[in-house]
N, C-alpha and C. Protein backbone atom coordinates (compact mmCIF):
# COMPACT_ATOMS: atom_id res chain seq x y z
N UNK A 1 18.73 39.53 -47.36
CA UNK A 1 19.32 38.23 -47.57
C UNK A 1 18.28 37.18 -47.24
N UNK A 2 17.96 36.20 -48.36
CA UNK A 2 16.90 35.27 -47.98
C UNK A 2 17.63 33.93 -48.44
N UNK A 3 17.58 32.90 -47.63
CA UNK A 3 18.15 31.61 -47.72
C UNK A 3 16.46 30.48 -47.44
N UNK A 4 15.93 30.16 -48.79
CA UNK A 4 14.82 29.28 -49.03
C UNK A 4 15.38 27.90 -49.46
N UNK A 5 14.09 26.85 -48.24
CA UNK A 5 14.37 25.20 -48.80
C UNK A 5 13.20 25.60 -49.95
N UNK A 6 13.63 25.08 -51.28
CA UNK A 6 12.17 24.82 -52.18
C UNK A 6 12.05 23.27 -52.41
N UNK A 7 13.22 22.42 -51.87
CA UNK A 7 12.53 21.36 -53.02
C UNK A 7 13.92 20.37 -51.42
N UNK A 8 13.31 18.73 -51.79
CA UNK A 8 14.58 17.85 -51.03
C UNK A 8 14.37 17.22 -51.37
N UNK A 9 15.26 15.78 -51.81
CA UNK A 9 15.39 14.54 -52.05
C UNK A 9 16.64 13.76 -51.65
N UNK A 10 16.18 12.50 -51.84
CA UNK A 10 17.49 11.84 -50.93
C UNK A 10 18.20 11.74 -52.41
N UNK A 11 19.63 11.47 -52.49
CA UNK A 11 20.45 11.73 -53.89
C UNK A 11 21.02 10.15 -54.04
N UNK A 12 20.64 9.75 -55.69
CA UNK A 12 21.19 8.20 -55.41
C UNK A 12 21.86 8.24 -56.18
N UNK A 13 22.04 7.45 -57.27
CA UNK A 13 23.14 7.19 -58.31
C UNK A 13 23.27 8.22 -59.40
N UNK A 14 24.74 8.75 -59.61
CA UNK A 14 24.46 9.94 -60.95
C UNK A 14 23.91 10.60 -60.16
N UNK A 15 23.01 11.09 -61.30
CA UNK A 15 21.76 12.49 -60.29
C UNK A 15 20.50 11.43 -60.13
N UNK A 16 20.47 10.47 -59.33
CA UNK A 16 19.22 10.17 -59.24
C UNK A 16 18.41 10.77 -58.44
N UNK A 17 17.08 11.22 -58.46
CA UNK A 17 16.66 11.91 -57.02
C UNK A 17 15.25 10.79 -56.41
N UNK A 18 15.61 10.49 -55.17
CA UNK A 18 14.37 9.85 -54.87
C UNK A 18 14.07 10.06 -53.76
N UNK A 19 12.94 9.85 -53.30
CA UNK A 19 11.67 10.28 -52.15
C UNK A 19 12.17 10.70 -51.09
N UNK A 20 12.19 11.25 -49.96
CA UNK A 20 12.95 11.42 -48.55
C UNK A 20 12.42 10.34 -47.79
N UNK A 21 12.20 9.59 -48.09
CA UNK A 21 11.48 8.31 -47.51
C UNK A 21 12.31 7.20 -47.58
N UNK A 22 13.49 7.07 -48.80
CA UNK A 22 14.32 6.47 -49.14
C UNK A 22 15.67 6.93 -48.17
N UNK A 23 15.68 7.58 -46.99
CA UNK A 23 16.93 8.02 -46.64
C UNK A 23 16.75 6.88 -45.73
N UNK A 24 18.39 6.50 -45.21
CA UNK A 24 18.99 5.33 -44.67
C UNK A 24 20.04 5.67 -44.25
N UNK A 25 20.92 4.71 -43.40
CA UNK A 25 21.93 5.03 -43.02
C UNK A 25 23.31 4.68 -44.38
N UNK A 26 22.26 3.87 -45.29
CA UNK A 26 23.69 3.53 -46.84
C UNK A 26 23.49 4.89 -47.66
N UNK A 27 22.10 5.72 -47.48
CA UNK A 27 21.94 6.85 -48.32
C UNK A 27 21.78 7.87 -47.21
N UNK A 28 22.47 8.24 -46.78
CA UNK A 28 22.23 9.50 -45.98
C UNK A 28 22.30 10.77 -46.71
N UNK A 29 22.54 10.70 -48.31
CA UNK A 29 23.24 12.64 -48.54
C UNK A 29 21.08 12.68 -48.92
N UNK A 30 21.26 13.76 -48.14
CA UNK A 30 19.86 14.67 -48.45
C UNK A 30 19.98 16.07 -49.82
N UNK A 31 19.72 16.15 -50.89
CA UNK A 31 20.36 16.99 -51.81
C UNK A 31 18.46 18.17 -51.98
N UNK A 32 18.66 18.83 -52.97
CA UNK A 32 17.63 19.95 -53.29
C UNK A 32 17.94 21.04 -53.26
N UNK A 33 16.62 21.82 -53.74
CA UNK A 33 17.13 23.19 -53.96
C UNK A 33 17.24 24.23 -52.73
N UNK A 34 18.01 24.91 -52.63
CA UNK A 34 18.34 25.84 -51.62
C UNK A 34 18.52 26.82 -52.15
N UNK A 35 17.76 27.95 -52.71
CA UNK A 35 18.07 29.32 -52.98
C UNK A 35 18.35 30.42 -51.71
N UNK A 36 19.98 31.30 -52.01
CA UNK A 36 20.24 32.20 -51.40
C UNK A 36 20.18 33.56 -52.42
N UNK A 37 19.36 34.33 -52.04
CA UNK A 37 19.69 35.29 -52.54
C UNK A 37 20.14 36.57 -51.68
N UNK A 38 21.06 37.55 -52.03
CA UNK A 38 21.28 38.70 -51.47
C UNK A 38 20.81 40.12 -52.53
N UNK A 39 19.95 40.46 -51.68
CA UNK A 39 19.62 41.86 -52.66
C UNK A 39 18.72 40.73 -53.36
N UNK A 40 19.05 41.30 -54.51
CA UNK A 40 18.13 40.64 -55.57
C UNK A 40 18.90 39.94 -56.46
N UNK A 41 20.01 39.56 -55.87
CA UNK A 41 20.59 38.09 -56.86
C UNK A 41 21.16 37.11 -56.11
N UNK A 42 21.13 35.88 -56.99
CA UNK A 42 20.96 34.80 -56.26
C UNK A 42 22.82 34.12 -56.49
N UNK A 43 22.92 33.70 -55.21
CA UNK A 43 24.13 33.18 -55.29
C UNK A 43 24.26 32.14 -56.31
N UNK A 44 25.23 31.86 -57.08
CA UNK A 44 25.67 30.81 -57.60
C UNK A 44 26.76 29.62 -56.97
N UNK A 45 26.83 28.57 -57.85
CA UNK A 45 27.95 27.52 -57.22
C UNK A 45 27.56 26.97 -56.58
N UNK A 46 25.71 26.62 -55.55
CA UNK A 46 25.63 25.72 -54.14
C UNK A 46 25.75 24.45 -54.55
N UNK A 47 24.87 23.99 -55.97
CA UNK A 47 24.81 22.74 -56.52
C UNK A 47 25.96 22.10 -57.09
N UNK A 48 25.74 21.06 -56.80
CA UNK A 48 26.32 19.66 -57.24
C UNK A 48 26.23 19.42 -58.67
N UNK A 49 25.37 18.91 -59.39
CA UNK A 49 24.94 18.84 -60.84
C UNK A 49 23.51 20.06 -61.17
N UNK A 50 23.60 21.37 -60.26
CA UNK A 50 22.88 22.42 -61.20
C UNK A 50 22.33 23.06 -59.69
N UNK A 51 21.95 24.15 -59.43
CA UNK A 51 21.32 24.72 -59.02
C UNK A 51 20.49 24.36 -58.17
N UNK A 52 19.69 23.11 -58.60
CA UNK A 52 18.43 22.82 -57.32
C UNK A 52 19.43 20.98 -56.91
N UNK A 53 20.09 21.06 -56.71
CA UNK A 53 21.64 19.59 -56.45
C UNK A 53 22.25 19.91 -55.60
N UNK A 54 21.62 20.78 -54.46
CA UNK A 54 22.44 21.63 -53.26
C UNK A 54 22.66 20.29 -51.97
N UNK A 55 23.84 19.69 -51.55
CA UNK A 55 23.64 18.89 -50.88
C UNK A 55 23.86 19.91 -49.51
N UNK A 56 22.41 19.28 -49.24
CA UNK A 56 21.57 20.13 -47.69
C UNK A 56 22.02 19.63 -46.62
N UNK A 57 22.66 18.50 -46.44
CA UNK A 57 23.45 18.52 -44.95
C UNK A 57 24.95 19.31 -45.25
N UNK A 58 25.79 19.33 -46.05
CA UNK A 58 27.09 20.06 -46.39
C UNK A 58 26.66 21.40 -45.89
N UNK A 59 25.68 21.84 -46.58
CA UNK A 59 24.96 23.60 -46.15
C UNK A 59 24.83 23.72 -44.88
N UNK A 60 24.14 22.61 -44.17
CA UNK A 60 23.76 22.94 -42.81
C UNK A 60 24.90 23.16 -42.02
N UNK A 61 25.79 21.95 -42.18
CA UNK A 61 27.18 21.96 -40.94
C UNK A 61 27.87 23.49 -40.91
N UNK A 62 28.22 23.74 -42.52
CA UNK A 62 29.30 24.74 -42.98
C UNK A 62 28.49 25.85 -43.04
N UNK A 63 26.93 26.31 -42.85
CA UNK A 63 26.97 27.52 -42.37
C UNK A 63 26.65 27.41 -40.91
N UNK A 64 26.37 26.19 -40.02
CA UNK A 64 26.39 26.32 -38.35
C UNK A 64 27.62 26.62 -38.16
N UNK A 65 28.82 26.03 -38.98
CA UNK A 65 30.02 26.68 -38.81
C UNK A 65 30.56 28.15 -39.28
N UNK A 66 30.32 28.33 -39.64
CA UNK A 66 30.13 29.78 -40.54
C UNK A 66 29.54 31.16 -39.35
N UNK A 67 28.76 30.54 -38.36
CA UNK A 67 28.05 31.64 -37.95
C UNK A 67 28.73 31.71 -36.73
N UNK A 68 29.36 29.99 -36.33
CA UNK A 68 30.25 30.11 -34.79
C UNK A 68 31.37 31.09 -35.26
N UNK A 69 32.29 30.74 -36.16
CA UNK A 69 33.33 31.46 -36.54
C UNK A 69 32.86 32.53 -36.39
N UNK A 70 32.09 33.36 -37.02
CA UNK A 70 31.85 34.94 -37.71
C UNK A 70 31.43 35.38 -35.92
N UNK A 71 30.71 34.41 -35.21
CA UNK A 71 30.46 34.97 -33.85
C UNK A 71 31.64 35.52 -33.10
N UNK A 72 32.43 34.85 -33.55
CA UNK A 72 34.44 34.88 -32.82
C UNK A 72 34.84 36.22 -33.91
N UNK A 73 34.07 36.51 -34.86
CA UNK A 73 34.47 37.58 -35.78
C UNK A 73 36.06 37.13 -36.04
N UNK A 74 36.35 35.85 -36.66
CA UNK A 74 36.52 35.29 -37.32
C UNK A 74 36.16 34.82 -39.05
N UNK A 75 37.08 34.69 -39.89
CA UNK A 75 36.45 34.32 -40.94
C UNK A 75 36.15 33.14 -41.45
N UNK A 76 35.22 32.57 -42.23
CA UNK A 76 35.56 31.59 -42.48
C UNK A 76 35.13 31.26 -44.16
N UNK A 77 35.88 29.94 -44.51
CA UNK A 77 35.69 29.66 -46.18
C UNK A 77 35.21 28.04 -46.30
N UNK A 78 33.84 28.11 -46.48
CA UNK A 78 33.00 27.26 -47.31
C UNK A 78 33.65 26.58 -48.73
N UNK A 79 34.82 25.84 -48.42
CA UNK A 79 35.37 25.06 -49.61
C UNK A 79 34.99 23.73 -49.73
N UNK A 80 34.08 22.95 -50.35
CA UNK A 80 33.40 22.06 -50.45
C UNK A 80 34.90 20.85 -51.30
N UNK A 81 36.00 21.50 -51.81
CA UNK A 81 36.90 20.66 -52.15
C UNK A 81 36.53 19.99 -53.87
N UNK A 82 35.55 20.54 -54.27
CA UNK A 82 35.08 19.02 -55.45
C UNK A 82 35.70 20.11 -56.61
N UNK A 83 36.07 19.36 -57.62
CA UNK A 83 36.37 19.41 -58.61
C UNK A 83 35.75 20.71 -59.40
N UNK A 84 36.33 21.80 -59.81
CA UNK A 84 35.96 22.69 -60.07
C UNK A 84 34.85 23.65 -59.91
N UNK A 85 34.63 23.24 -58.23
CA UNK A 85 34.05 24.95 -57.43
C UNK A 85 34.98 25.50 -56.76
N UNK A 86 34.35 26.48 -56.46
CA UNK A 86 34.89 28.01 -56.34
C UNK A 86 34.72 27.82 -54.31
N UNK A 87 34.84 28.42 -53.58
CA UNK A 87 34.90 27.95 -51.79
C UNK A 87 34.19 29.46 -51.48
N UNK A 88 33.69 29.76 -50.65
CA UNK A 88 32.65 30.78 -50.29
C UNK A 88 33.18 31.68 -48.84
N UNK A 89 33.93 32.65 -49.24
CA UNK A 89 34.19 33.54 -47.96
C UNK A 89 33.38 34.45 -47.48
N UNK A 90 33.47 33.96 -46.24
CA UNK A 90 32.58 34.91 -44.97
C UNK A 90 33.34 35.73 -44.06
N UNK A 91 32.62 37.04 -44.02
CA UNK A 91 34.07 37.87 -43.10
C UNK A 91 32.89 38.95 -42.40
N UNK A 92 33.19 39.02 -40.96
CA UNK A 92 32.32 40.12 -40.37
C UNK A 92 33.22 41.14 -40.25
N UNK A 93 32.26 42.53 -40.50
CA UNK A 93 32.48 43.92 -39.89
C UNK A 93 31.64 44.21 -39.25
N UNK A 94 31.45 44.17 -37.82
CA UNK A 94 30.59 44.69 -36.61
C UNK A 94 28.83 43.87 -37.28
N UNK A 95 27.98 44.67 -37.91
CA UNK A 95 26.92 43.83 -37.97
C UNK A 95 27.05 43.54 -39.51
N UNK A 96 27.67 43.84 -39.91
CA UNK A 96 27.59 43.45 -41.72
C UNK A 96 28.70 41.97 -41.80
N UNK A 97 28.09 41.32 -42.47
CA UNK A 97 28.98 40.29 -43.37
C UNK A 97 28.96 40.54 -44.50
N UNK A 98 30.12 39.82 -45.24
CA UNK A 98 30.51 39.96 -46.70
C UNK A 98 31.07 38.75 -47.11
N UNK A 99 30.28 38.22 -48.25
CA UNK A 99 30.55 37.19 -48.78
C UNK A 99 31.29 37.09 -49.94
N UNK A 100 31.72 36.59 -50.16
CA UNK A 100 33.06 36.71 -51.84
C UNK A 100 32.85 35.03 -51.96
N UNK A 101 33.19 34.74 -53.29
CA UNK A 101 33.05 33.74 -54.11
C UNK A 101 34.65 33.38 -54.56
N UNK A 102 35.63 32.79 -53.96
CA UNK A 102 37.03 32.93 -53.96
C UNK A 102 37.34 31.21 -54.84
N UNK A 103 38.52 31.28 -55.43
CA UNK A 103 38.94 30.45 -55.97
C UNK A 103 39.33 29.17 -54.77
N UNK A 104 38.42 28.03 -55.59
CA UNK A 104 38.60 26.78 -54.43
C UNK A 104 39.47 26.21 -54.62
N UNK A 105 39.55 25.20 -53.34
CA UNK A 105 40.73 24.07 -53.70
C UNK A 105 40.96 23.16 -54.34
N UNK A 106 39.84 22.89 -55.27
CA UNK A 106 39.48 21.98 -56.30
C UNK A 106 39.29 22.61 -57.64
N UNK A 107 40.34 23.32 -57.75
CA UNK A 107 40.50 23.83 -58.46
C UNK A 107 39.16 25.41 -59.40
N UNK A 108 38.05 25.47 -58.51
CA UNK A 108 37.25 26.40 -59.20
C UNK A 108 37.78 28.16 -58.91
N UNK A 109 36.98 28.78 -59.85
CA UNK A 109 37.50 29.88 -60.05
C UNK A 109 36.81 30.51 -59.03
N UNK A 110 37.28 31.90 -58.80
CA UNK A 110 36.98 33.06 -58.10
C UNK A 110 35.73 33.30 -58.78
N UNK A 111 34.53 34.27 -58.71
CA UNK A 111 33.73 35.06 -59.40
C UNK A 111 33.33 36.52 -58.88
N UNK A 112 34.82 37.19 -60.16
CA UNK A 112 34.50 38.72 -59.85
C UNK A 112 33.41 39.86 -59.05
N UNK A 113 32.62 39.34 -59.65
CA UNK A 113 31.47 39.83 -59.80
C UNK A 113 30.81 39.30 -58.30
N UNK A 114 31.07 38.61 -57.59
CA UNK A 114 30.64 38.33 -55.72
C UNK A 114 31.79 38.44 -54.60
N UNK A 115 32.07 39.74 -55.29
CA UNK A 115 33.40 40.00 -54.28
C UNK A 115 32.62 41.03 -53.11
N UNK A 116 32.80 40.35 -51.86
CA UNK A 116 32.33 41.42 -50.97
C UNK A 116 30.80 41.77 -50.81
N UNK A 117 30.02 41.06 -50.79
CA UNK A 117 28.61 40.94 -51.50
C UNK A 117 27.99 41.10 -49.99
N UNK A 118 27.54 42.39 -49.09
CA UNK A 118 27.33 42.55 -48.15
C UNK A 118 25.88 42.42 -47.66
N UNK A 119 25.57 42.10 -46.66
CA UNK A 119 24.18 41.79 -45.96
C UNK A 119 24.38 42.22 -44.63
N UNK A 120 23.12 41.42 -43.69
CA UNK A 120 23.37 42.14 -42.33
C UNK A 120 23.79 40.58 -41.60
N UNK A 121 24.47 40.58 -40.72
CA UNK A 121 24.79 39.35 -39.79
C UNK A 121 23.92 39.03 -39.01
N UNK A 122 22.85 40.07 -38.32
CA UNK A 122 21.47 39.13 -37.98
C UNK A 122 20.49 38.21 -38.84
N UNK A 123 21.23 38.98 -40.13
CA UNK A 123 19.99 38.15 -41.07
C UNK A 123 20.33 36.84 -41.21
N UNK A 124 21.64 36.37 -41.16
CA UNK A 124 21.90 35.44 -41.41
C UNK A 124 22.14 34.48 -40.59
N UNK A 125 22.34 34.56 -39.27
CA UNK A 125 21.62 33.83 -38.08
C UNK A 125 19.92 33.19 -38.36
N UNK A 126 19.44 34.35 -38.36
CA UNK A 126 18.20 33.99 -39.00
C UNK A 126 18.04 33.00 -39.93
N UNK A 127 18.31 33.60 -40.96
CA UNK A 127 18.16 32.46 -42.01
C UNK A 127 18.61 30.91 -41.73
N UNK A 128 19.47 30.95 -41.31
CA UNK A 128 19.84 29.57 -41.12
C UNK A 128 19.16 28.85 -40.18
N UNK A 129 18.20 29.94 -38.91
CA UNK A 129 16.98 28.76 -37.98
C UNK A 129 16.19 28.54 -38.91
N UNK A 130 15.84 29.40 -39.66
CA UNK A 130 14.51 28.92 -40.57
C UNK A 130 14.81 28.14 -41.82
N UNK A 131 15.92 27.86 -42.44
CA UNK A 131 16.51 26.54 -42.74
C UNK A 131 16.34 25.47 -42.40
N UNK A 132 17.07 25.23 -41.07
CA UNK A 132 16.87 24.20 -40.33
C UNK A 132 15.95 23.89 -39.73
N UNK A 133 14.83 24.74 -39.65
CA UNK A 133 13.52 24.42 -39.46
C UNK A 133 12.80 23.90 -40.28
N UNK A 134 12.89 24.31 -41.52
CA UNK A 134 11.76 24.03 -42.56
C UNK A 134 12.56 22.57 -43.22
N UNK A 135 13.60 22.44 -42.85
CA UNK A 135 14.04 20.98 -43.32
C UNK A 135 14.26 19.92 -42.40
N UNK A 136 13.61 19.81 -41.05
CA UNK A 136 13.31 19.31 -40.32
C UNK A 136 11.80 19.10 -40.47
N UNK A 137 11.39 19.86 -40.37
CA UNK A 137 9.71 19.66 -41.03
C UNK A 137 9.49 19.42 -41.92
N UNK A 138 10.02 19.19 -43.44
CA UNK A 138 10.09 18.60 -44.04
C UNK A 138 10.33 16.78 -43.80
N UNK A 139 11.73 16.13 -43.49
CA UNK A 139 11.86 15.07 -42.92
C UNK A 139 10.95 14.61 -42.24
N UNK A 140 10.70 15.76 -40.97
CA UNK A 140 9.35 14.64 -40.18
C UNK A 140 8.18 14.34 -40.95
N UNK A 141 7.73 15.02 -42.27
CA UNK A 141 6.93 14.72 -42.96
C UNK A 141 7.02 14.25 -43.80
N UNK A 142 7.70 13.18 -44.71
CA UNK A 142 8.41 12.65 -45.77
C UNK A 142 9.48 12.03 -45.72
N UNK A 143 10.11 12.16 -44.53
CA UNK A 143 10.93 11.08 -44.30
C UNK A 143 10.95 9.64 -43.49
N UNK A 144 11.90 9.18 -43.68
CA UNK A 144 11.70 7.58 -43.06
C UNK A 144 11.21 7.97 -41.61
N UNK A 145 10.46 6.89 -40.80
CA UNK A 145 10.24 6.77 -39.51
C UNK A 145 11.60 7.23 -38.90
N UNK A 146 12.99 6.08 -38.64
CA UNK A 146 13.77 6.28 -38.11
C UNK A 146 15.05 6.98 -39.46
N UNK A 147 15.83 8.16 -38.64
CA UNK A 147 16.58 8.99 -39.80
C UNK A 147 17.98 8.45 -39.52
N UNK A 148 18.73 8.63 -40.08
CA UNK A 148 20.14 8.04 -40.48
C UNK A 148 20.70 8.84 -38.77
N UNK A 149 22.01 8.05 -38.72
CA UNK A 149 22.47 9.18 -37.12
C UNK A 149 23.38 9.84 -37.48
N UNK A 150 23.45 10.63 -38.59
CA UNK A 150 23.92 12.05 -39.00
C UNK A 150 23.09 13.16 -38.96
N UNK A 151 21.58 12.93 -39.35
CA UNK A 151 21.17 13.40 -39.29
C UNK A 151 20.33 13.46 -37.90
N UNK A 152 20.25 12.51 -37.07
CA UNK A 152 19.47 12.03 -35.46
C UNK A 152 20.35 13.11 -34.67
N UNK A 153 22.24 13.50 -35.60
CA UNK A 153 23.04 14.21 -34.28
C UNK A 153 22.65 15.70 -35.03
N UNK A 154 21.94 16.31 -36.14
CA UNK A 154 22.30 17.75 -36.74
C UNK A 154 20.90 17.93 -36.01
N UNK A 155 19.72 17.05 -35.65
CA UNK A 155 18.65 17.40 -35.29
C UNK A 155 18.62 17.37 -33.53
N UNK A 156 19.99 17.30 -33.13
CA UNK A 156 19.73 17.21 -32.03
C UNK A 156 20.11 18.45 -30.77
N UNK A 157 21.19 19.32 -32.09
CA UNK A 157 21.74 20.59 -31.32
C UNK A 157 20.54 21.80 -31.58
N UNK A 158 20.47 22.59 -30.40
CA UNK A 158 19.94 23.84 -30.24
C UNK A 158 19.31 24.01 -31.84
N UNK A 159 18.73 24.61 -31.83
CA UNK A 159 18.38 26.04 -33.27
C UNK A 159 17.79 26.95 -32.48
């Protein structure tokens, strides 16, 4: 299971994409590409308007939440609410998780075909420091001097 930042921009009007230098407290959504793949295929549904439209603070909260839950071996569902996606279930068995692609509340469909889509649960601890690492290092390098305080509070807990 590999969860890669390739690309960030701050997200403006429509799909506008502009500089991380442009983030503010009136533009705080940080958007780009975020590829997950398991095995050798890549999740679908993260983006907003396509694939590399992944809004990267939504990802960050809902899988820091994702990993407290699954720690409680608890489940939890990544339903982003928007208009025809699909909400993302997470469910532990001892060290394995399994992800399914379940019909959202905004009406998107299920997808057969990512039912139960298993990995290891250390990996995905993992993945998500080195997430939040490499998009922190990113920001400090391309982003504004001072960062919006959504992002001053996601940079301020543990990794």
């Amino acid at each position: 299971m590999q969860l890669e930042l390739r690309s960030a921009h701050v997200h403006g009007a429509g799909n506008e994409r502009r500089p991380l230098a442009a983030l503010c407290e009136d533009e705080p959504h940080v958007h780009g590409e975020l590829t997950w793949t398991i095995g050798e295929r890549r999740v679908p549904c993260m983006g907003l308007w396509g694939p590399d439209d992944v809004c990267l603070g939504e990802w960050w909260d809902e899988l820091t939440g994702a990993v407290a839950a699954l720690s409680d071996r608890q489940p939890y569902t990544l339903d982003s609410c928007e208009q025809g996606d699909p909400a993302f279930l997470f469910e532990r068995t001892d060290a394995s998780i399994h992800l399914s692609i379940v019909a959202g509340m905004g009406g998107g469909d299920p997808h057969p075909e990512w039912q139960n889509a298993e990995f290891a649960w250390d990996d995905l601890g993992a993945a998500l420091r080195r997430f939040k690492h490499d998009l922190r290092q990113l920001l400090a390098l391309k982003g504004p001097p001072t960062l919006p305080e959504e992002w001053e509070k996601r940079f301020s807990e543990r990794v």
